[in-house]
Protein backbone atom coordinates (compact mmCIF):
# COMPACT_ATOMS: atom_id res chain seq x y z
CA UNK A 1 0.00 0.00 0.00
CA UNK A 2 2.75 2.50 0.78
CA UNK A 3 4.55 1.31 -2.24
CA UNK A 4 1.06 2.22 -4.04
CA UNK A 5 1.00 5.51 -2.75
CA UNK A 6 4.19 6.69 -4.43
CA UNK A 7 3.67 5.25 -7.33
CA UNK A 8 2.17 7.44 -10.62
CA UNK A 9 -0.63 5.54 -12.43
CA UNK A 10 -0.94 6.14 -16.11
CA UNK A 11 -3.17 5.06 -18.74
CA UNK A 12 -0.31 2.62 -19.65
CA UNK A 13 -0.32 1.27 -15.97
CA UNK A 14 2.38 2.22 -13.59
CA UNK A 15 5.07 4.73 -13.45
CA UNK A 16 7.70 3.05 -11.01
CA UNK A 17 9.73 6.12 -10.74
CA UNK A 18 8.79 7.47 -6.87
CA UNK A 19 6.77 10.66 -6.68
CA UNK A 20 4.77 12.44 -3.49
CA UNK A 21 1.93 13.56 -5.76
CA UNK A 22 -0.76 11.46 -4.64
CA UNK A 23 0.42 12.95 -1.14
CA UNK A 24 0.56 16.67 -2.92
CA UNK A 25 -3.33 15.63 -4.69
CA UNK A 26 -4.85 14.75 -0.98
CA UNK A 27 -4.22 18.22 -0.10
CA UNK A 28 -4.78 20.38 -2.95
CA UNK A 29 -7.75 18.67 -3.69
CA UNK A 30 -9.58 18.75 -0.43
CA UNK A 31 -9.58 15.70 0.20
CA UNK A 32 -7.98 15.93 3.49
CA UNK A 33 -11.09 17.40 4.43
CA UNK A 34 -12.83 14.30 4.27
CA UNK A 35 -10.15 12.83 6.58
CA UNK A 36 -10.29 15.47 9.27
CA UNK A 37 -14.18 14.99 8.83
CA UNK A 38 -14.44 11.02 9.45
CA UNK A 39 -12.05 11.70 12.53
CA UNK A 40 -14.30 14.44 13.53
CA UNK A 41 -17.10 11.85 13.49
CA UNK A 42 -15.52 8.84 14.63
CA UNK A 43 -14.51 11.07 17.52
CA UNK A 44 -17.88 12.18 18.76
CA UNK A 45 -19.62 8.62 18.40
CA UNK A 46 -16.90 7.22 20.00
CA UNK A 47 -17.24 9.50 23.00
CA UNK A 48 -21.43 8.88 22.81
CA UNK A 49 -20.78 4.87 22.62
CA UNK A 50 -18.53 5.16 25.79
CA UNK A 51 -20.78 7.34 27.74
CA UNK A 52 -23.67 4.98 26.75
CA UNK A 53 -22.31 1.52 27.48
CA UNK A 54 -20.04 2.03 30.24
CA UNK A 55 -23.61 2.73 32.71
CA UNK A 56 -25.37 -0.05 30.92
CA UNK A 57 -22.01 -2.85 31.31
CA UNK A 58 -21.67 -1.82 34.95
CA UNK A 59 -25.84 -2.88 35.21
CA UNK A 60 -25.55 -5.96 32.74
CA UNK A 61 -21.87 -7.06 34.95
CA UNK A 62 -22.69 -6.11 38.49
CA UNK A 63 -26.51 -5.21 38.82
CA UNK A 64 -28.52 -7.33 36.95
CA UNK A 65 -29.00 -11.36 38.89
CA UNK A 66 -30.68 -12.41 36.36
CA UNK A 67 -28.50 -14.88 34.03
CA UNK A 68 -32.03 -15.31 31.66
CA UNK A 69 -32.36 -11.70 31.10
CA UNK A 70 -28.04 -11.42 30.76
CA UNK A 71 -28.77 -14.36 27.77
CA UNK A 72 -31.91 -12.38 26.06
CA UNK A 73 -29.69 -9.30 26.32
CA UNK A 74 -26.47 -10.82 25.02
CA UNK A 75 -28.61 -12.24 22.08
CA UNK A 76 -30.00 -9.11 20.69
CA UNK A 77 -26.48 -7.42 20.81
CA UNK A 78 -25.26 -10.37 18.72
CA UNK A 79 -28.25 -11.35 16.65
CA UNK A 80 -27.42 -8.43 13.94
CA UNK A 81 -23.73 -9.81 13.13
CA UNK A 82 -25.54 -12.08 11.22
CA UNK A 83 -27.47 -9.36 9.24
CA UNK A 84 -24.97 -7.61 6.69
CA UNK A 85 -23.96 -3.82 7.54
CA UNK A 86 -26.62 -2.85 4.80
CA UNK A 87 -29.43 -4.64 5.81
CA UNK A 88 -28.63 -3.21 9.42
CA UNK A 89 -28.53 0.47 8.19
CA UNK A 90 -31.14 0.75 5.47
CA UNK A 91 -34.10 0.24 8.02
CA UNK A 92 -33.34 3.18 9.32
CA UNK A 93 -33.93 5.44 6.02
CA UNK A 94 -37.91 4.90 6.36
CA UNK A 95 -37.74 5.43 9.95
CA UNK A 96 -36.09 8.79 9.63
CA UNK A 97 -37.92 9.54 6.54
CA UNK A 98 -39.90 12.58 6.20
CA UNK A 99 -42.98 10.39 6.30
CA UNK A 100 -41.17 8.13 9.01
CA UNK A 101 -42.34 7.18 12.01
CA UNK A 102 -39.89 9.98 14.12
CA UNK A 103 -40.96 12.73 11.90
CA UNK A 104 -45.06 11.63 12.57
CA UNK A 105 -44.84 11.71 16.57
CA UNK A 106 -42.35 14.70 16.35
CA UNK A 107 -45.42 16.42 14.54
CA UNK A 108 -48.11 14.98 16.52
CA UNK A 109 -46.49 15.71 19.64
CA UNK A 110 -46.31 19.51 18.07
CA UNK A 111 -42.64 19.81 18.83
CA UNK A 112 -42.40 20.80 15.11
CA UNK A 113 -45.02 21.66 12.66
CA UNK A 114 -43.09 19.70 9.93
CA UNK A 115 -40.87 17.06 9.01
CA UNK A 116 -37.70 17.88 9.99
CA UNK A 117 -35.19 17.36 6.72
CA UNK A 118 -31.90 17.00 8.91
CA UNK A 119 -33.05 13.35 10.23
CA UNK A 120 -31.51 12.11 7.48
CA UNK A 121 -28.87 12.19 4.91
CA UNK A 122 -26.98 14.49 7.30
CA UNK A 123 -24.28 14.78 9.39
CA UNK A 124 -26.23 14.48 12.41
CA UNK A 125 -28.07 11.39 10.88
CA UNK A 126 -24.77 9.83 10.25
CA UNK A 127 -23.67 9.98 13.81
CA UNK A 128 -27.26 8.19 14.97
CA UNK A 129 -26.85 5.69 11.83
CA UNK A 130 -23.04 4.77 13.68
CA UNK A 131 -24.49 4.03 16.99
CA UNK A 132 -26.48 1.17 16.54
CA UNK A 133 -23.58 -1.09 14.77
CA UNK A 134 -20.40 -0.15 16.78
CA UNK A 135 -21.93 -0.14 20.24
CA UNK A 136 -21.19 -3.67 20.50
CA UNK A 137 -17.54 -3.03 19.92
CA UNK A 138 -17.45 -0.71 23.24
CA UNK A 139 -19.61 -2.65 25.21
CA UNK A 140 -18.34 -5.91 25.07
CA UNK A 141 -14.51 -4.90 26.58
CA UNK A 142 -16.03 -2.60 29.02
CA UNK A 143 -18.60 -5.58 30.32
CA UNK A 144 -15.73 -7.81 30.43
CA UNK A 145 -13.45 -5.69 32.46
CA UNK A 146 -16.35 -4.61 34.83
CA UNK A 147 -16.91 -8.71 35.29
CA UNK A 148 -13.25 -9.77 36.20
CA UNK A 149 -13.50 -7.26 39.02
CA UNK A 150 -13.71 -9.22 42.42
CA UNK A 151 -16.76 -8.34 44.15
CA UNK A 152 -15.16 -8.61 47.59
CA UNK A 153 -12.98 -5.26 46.47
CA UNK A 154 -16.45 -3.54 46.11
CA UNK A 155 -18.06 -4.69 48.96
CA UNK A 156 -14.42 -3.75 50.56
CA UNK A 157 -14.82 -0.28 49.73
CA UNK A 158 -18.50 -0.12 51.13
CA UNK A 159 -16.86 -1.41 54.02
CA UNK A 160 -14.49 1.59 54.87
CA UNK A 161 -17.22 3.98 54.38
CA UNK A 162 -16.93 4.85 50.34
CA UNK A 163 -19.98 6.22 48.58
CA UNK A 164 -20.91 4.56 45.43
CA UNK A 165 -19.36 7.22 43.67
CA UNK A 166 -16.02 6.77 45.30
CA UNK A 167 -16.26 2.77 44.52
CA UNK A 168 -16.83 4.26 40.71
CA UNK A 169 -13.96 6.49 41.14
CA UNK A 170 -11.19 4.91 43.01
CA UNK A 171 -12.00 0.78 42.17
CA UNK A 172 -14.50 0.56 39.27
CA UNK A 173 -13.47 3.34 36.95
CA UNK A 174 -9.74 1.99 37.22
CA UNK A 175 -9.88 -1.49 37.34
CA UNK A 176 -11.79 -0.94 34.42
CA UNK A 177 -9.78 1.14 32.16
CA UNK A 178 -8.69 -1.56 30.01
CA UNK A 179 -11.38 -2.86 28.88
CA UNK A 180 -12.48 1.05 27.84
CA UNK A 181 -9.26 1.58 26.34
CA UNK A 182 -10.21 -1.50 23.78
CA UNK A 183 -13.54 -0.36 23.46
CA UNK A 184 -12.37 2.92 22.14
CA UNK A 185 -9.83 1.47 19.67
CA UNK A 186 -12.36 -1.66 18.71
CA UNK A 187 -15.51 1.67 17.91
CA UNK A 188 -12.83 4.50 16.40
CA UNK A 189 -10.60 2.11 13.96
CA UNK A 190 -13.44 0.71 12.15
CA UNK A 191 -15.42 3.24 12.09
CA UNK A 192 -12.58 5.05 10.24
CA UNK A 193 -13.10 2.74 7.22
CA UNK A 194 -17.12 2.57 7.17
CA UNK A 195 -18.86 3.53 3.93
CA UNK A 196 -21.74 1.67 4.26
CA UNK A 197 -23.15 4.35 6.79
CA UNK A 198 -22.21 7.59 5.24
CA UNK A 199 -23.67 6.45 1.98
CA UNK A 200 -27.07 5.28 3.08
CA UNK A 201 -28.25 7.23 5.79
CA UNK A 202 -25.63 10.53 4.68
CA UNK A 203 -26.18 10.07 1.09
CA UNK A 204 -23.96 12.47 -1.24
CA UNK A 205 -24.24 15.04 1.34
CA UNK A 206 -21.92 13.36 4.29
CA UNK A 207 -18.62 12.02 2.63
CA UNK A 208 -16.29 9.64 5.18
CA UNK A 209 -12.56 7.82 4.12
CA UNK A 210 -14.55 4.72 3.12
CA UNK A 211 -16.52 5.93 0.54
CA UNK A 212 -14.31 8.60 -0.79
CA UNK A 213 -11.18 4.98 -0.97
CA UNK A 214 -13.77 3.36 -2.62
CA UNK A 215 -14.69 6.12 -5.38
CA UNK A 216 -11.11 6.37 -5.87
CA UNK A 217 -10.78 2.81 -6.27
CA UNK A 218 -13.55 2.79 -9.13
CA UNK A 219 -12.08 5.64 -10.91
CA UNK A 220 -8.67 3.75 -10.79
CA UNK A 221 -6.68 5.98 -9.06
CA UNK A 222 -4.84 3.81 -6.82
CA UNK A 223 -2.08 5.77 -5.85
CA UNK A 224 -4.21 8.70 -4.22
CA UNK A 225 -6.40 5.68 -2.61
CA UNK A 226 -3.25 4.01 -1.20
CA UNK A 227 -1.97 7.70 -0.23
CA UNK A 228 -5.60 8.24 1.96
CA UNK A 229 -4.99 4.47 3.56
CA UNK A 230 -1.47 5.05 4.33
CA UNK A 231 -2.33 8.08 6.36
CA UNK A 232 -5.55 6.05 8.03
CA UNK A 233 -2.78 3.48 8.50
CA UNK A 234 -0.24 6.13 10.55
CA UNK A 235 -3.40 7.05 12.66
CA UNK A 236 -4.00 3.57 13.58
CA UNK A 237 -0.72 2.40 15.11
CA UNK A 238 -0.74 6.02 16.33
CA UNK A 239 -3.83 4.94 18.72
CA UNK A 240 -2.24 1.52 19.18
CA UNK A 241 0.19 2.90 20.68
CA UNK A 242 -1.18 5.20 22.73
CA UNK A 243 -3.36 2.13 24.28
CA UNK A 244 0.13 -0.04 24.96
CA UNK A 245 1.30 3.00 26.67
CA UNK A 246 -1.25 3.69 28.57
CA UNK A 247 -1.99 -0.18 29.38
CA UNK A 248 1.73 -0.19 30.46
CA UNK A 249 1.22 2.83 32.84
CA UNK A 250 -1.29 1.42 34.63
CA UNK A 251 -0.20 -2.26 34.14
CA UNK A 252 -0.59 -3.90 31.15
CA UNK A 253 -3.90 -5.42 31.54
CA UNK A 254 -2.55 -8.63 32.31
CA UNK A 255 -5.03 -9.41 35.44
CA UNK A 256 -7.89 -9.42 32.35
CA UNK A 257 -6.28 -11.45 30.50
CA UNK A 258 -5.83 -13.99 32.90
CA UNK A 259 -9.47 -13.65 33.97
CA UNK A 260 -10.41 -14.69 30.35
CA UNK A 261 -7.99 -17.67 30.64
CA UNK A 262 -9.72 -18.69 33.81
């Protein structure tokens, strides 16, 4: 790919002399716009997914007894990896349509006196269309962290007079961190390459790395393609290694592991 990337297509096929201009076309053209854009994005439904699951692992891990309603729950997050990622998103186009259910009880309700055009092929329409399929991918790592945490330690902190918001703070939140630091990487990286989203619930309007790859791709211009992946590619091990830092720091995850080997 990085070979690619320097590289000058031709109509004759490859020019193998090296050249930076699919480097120099990413930002004359603009296209690093749609880079800074899909970061942008990724960035903020990262951030919602975390805020979302972390509450609802600490329930499914530590609050909820019941192991039927842990095996209905634990169903329904898996059931759509069977569905493919368009089958998953295009439900959601009649739902936020201007004739959609949403835009009905929005009007009925009288919150707006008519259909509200943003719902979809937006921006912010893009960010609800990425919720549903990554949250998953955070949940999963946080709700196995929270579960290798010994229960005595909570109950321990009870003990010696901590709030629950202390126990969050100085055992949960901590002990924890791992499994939130692989959620973030396991939402963010994907999400980086999604195109399935952006085109069907963002339309031509909302343009993210996976679509624009994928244009370039069809209109055979491999080398700015490879460029655009290369620099996905930098951002990547970038994050990778912030999490082995930071997994180091605080150290190295290994007690989860062995949990899982257990």
């Amino acid at each position: 790919m990085l070979l690619f990337s320097v590289l000058r297509a031709t109509a004759g096929g490859l020019d193998f002399s090296l050249t930076l201009d699919a480097y120099r076309e990413i930002l004359l053209t603009g296209r690093w716009e749609v880079t800074v854009r899909t970061i942008r994005i990724a960035a903020t439904v990262t951030l919602i997914l975390l805020l979302v699951s972390f509450p609802f692992a600490l329930w499914l891990a530590k609050g909820l007894k019941s192991p039927t309603i842990k095996v209905v729950i634990w169903t329904l997050l898996t059931a759509p990896f069977f569905l493919s990622d368009t089958a998953r998103v295009v439900i959601w186009r009649p739902v936020l349509g201007l004739m959609g259910p949403v835009n009905s009880a929005l009007i009925e309700l009288g919150l707006t006196s008519r259909p509200l055009t943003w719902l979809l092929f937006s921006e912010p329409a893009v960010h609800f269309g990425l919720i549903g399929p990554y949250l998953p991918n955070m949940l999963w790592p946080i709700f196995l962290s929270i579960t290798l945490i010994d229960d005595e330690l909570i109950e321990a902190s009870k003990d010696i007079g901590a709030s629950p918001v202390q126990t969050l703070r100085h055992v949960i939140l901590p002990l924890s961190l791992p499994g939130i630091l692989a959620g973030i990487i396991f939402s963010f990286v994907p999400m980086l390459g999604d195109d399935v989203v952006s085109k069907i619930i963002g339309g031509q309007q909302v343009l993210m790395l996976g679509g624009a790859m994928l244009d370039l791709i069809t209109a055979l211009n491999y080398s700015v393609a490879a460029a655009m992946s290369t620099l996905v590619l930098i951002l990547i091990a970038a994050l990778q290694l912030v999490l082995i830092m930071l997994l180091r720091r605080i150290g190295g995850g290994a007690s989860m592991i062995e949990g899982v080997r257990k």
